[in-house]
N, C-alpha and C. Protein backbone atom coordinates (compact mmCIF):
# COMPACT_ATOMS: atom_id res chain seq x y z
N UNK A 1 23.59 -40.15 17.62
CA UNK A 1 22.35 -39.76 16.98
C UNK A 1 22.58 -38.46 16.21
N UNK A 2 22.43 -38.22 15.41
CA UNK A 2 22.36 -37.13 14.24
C UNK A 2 21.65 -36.16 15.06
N UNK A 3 22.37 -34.98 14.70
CA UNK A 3 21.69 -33.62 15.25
C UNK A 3 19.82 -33.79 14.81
N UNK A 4 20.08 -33.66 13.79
CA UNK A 4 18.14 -33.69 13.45
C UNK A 4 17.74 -34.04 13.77
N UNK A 5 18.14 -35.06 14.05
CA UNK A 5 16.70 -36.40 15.37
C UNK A 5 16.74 -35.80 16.78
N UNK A 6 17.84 -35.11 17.27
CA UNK A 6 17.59 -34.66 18.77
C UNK A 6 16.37 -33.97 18.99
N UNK A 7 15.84 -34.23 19.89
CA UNK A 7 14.54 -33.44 20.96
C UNK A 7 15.43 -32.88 22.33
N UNK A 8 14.16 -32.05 22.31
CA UNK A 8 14.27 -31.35 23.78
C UNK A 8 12.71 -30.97 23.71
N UNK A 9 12.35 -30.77 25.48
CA UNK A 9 11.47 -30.42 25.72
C UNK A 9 10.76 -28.75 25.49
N UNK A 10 9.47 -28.70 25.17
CA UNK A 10 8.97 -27.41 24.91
C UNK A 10 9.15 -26.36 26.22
N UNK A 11 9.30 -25.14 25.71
CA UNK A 11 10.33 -24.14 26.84
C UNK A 11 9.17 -23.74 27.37
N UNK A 12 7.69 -23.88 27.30
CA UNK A 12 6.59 -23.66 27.66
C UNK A 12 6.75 -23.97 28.99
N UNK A 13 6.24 -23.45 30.53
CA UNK A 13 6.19 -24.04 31.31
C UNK A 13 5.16 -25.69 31.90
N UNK A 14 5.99 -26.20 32.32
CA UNK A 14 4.97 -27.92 32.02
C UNK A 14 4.64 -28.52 30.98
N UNK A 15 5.33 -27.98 29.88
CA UNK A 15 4.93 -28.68 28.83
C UNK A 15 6.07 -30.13 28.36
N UNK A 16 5.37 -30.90 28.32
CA UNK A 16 6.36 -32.19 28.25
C UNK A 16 6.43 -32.63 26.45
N UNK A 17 6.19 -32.16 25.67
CA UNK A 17 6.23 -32.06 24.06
C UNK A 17 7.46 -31.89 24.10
N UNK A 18 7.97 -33.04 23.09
CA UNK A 18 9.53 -32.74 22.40
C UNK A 18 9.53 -32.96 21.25
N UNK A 19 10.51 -31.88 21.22
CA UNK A 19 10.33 -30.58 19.96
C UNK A 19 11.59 -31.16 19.17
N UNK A 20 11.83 -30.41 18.29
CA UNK A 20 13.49 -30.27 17.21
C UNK A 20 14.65 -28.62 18.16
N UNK A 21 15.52 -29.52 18.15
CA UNK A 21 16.36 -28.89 18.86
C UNK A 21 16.21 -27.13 18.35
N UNK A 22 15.82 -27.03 17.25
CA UNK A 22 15.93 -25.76 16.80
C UNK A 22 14.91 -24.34 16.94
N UNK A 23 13.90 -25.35 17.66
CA UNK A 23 12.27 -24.65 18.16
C UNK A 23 12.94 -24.46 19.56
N UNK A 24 12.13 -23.13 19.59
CA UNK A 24 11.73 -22.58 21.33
C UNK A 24 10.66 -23.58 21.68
N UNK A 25 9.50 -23.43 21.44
CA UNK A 25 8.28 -24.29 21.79
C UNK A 25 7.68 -25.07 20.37
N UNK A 26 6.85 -25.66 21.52
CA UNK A 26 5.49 -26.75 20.88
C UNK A 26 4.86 -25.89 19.73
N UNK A 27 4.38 -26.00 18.86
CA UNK A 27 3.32 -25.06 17.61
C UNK A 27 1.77 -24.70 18.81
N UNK A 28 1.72 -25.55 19.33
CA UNK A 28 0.58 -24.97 20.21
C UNK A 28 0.99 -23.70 21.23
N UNK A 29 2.16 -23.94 21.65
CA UNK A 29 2.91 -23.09 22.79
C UNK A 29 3.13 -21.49 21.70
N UNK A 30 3.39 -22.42 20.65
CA UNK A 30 4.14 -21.03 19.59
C UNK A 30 2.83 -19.57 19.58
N UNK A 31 2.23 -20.54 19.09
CA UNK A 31 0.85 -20.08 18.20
C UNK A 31 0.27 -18.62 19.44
N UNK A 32 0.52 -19.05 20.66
CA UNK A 32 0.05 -18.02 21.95
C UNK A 32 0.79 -17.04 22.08
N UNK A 33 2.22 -17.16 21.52
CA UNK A 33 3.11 -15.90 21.46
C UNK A 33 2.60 -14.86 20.54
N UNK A 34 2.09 -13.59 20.62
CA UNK A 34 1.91 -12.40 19.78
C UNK A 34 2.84 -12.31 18.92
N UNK A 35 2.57 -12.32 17.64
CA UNK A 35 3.28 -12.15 16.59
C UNK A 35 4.38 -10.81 16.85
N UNK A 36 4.49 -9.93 17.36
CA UNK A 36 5.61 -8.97 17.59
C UNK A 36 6.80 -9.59 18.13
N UNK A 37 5.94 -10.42 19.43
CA UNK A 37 7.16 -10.82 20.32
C UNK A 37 7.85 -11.92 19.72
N UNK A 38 7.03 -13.21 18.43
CA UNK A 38 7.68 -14.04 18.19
C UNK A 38 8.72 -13.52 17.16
N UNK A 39 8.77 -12.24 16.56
CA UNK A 39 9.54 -11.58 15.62
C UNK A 39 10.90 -10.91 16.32
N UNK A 40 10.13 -10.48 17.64
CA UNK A 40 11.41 -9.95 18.73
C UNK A 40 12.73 -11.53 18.67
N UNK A 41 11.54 -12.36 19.21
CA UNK A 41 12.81 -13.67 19.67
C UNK A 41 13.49 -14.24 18.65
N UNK A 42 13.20 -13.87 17.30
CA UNK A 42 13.63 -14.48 15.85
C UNK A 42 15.06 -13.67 16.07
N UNK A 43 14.61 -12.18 16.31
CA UNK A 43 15.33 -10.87 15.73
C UNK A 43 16.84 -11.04 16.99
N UNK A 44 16.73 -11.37 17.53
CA UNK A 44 17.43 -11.77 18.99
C UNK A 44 18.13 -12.37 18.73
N UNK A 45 17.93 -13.29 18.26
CA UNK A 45 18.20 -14.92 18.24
C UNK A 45 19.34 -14.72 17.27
N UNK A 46 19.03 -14.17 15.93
CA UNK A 46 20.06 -13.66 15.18
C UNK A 46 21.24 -12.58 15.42
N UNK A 47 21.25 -11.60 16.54
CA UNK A 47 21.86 -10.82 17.10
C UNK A 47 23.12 -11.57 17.24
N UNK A 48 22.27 -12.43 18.65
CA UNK A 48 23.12 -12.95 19.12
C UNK A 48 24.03 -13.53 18.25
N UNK A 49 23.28 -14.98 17.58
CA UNK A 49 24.13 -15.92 17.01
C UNK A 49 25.37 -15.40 15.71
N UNK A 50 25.36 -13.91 15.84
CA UNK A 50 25.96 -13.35 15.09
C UNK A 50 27.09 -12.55 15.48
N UNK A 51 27.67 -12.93 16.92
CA UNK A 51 27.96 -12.66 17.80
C UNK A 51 27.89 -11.51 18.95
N UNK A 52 26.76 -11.37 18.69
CA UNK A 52 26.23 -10.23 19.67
C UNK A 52 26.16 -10.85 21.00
N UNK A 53 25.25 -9.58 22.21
CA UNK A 53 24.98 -10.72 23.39
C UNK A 53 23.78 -11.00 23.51
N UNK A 54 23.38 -12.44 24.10
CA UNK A 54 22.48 -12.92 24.44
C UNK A 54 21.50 -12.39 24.69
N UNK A 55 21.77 -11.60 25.88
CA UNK A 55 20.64 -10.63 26.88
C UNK A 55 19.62 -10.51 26.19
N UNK A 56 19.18 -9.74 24.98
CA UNK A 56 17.79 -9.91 24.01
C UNK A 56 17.07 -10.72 24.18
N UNK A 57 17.99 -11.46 23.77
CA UNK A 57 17.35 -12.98 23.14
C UNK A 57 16.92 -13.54 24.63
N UNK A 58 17.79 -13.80 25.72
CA UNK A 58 17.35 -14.12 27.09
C UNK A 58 16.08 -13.73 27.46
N UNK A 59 15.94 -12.37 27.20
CA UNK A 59 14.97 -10.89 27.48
C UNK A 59 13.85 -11.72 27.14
N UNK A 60 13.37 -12.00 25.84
CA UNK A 60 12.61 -12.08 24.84
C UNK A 60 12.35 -13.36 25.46
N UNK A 61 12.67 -14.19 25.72
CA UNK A 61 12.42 -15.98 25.59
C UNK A 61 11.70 -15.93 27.03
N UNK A 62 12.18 -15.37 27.84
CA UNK A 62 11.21 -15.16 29.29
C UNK A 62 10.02 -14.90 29.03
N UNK A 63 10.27 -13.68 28.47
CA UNK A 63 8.37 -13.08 27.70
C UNK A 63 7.84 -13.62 27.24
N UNK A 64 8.41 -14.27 26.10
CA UNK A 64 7.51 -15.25 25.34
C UNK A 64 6.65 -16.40 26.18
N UNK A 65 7.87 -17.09 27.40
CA UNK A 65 7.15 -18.01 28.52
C UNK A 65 6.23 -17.58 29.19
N UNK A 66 6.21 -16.46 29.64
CA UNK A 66 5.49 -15.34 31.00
C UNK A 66 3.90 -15.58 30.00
N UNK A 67 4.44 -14.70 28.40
CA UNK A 67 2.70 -15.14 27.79
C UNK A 67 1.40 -16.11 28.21
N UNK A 68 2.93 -17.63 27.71
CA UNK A 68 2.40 -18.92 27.48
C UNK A 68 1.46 -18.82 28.82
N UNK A 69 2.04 -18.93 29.83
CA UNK A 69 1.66 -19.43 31.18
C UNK A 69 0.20 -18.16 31.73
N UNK A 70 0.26 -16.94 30.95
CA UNK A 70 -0.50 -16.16 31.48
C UNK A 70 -1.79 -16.39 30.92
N UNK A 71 -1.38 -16.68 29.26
CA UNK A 71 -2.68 -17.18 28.56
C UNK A 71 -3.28 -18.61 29.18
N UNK A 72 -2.48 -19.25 29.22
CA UNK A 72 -2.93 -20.88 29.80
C UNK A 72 -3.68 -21.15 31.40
N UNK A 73 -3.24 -19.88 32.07
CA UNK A 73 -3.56 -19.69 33.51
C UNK A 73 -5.42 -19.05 33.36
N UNK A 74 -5.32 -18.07 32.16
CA UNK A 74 -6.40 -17.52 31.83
C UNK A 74 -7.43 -18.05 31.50
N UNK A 75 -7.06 -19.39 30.57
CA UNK A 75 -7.82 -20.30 30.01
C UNK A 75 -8.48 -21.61 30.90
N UNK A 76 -7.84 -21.93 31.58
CA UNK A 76 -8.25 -22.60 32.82
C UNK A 76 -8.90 -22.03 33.79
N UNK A 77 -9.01 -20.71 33.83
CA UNK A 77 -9.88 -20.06 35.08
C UNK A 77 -11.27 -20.01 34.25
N UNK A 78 -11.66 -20.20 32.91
CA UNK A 78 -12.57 -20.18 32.83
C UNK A 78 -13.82 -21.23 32.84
């Protein structure tokens, strides 16, 4: 199968949406990340893949999840 067609699942916690190998998350999952932090995980992401280390980018992709799940936890309690 051609790289482009691969999926994987959204890094969101429980989220069963599959995505393009090249997304962190779902556009719904995305959309909950604060624009700073989704600029952090861009900015990371390039570090790394430029051969820097990971750790940032690791750093950053937790946070971004911790959001998802804090907003979504928030939204259901109401």
């Amino acid at each position: 199968m051609p790289i482009f067609k691969k999926k994987k699942r959204c890094f969101a916690a429980g989220c069963k949406e599959r995505i393009p190998l090249r997304l962190l998350m779902c556009g719904r999952h995305w959309a909950m990340v604060p624009h700073e932090l989704r600029v952090e995980v861009y900015g990371a992401l390039d570090v790394w893949q430029s051969g820097g280390s990971p750790k940032a980018y690791l750093d950053a992709i937790k946070r971004a999840a911790a959001v998802v799940t804090t907003r979504e936890k928030s939204a259901n309690v109401r």
